[in-house]
Protein backbone atom coordinates (compact mmCIF):
# COMPACT_ATOMS: atom_id res chain seq x y z
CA UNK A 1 16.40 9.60 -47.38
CA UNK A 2 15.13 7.77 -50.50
CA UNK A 3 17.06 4.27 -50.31
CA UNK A 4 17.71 4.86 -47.21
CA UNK A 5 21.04 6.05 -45.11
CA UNK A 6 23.97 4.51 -43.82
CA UNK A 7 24.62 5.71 -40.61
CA UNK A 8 28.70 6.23 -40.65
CA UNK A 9 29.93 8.77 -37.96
CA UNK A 10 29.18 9.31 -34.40
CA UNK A 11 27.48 12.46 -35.01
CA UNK A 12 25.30 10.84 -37.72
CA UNK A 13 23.96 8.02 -34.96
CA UNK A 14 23.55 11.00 -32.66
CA UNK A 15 21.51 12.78 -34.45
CA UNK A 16 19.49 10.14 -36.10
CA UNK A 17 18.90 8.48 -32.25
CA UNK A 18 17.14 11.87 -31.08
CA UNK A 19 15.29 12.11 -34.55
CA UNK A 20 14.13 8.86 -34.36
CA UNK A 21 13.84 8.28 -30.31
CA UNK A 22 15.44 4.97 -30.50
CA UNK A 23 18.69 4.10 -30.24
CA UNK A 24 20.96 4.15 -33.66
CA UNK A 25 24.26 2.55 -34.16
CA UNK A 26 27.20 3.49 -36.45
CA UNK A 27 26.58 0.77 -39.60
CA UNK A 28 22.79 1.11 -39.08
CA UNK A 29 20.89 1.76 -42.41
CA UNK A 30 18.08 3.57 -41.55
CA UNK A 31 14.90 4.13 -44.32
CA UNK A 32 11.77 6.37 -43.92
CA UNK A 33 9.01 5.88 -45.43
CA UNK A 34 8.27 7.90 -48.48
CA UNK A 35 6.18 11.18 -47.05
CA UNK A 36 4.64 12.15 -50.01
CA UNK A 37 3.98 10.64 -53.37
CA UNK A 38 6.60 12.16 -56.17
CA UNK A 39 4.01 13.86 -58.12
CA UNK A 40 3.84 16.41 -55.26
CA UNK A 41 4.44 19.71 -56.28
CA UNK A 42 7.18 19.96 -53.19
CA UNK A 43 8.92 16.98 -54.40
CA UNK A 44 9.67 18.32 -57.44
CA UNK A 45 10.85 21.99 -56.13
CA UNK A 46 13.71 20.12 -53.74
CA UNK A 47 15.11 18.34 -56.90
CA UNK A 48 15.05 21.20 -58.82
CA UNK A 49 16.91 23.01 -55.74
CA UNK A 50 19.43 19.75 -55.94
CA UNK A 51 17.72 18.34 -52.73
CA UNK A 52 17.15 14.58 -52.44
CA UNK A 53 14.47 15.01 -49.98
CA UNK A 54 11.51 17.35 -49.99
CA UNK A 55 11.17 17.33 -46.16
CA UNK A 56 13.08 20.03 -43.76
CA UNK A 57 16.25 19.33 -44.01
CA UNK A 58 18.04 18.97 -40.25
CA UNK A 59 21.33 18.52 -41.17
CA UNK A 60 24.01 20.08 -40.05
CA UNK A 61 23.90 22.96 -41.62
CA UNK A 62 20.96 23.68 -39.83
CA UNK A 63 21.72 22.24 -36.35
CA UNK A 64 21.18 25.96 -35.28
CA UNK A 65 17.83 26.52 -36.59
CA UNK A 66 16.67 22.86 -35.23
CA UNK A 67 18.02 24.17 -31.58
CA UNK A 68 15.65 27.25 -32.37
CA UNK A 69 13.03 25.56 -33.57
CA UNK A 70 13.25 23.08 -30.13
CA UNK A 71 13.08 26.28 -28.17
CA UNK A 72 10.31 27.83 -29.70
CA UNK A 73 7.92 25.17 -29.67
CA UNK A 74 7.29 25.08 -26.23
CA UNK A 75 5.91 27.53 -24.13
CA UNK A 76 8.53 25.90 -21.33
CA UNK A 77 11.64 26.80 -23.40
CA UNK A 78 9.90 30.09 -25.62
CA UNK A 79 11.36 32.53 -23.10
CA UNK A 80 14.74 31.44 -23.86
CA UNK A 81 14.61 32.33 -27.95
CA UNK A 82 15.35 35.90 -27.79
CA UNK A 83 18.73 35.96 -25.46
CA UNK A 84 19.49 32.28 -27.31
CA UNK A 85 19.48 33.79 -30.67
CA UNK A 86 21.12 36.59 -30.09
CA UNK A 87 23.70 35.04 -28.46
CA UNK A 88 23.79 32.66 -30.97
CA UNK A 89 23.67 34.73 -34.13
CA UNK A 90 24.82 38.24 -32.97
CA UNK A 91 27.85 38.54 -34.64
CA UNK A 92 26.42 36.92 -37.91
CA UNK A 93 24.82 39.56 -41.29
CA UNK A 94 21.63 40.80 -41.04
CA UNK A 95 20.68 38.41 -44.18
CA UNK A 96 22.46 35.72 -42.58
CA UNK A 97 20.25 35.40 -39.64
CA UNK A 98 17.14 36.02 -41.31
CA UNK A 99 18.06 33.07 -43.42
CA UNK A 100 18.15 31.07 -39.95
CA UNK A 101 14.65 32.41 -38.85
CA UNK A 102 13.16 31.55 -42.43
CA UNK A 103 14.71 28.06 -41.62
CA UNK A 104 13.03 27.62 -37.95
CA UNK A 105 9.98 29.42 -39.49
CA UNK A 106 9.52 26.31 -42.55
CA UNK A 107 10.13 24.20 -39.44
CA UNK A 108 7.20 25.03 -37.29
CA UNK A 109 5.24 25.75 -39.96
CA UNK A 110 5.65 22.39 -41.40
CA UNK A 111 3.17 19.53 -41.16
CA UNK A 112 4.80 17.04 -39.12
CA UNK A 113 6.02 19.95 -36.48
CA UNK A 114 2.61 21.23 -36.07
CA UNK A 115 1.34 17.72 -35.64
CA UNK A 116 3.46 16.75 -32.53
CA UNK A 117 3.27 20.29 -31.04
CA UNK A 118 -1.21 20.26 -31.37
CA UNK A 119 -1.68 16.29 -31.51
CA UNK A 120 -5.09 16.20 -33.20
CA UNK A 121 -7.67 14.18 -29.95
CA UNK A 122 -8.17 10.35 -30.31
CA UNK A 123 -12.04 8.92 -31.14
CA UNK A 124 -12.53 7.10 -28.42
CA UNK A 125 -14.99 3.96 -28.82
C-alpha cells in the first residue's frame, strides 16, 4: 500500500474495516505506514515477484487462506480447520491446495501474526 489506497467497492471497505478494526468508507484513502525500510532483502523479492508490497498479501485471491489462517490461530476455532478445509478445498488439485496451506503457513508464521496471537508482556513501572 505504498501511496496509499483508494477504497472504491463495497468489498474493498469491507475488508479494509475488519483489517483495520475501524470503520472504512467507500472514497476513503487509506495509507500504512511503511513496515520495513526498502533495503530489506523482502522488499526487494516482492518487486522482483511484481508485488507492490512485501507484506502477506490478503487480497482476494487469498480470502480462503485468511479464513484458514483465522481458524487456526486460535485454539477456540483450531478444531474446525480440518472439516473447514476439506470442505473448502476438496474438490481442488493436490498442488492447488498445498499452495493454500503454504499461504496460511507465511501467514502465521509472519511477524505481525505471531505478535497479536503471543503479545510480548508490558514493563510495568
Amino acid at each position: 500500500m505504498m501511496g496509499g489506497i483508494d477504497v472504491r467497492t463495497p468489498e474493498q471497505a469491507e475488508i479494509y474495516s475488519r483489517m483495520l478494526r475501524e470503520p472504512v468508507q467507500i472514497g476513503a484513502h487509506i495509507e500504512e505506514p511503511e513496515c520495513m525500510p526498502e533495503h530489506d532483502p523482502r522488499w526487494q523479492r516482492a518487486l522482483r515477484e511484481g508485488r507492490e508490497c512485501p507484506r502477506v498479501d490478503l487480497d482476494r485471491d487469498n480470502r480462503l487462506p485468511y479464513q484458514l489462517l483465522l481458524l487456526a490461530g486460535s485454539d477456540h476455532t483450531r478444531p474446525v480447520f480440518g472439516p473447514f478445509f476439506n470442505a473448502s478445498c476438496g474438490h481442488l488439485p493436490a498442488e492447488e491446495r498445498a499452495a493454500i496451506l503454504s499461504r496460511v503457513h507465511a501467514g502465521l508464521m509472519s511477524s505481525v501474526v505471531l505478535d497479536r496471537l503471543y503479545p510480548k508482556p508490558t514493563e510495568r513501572s
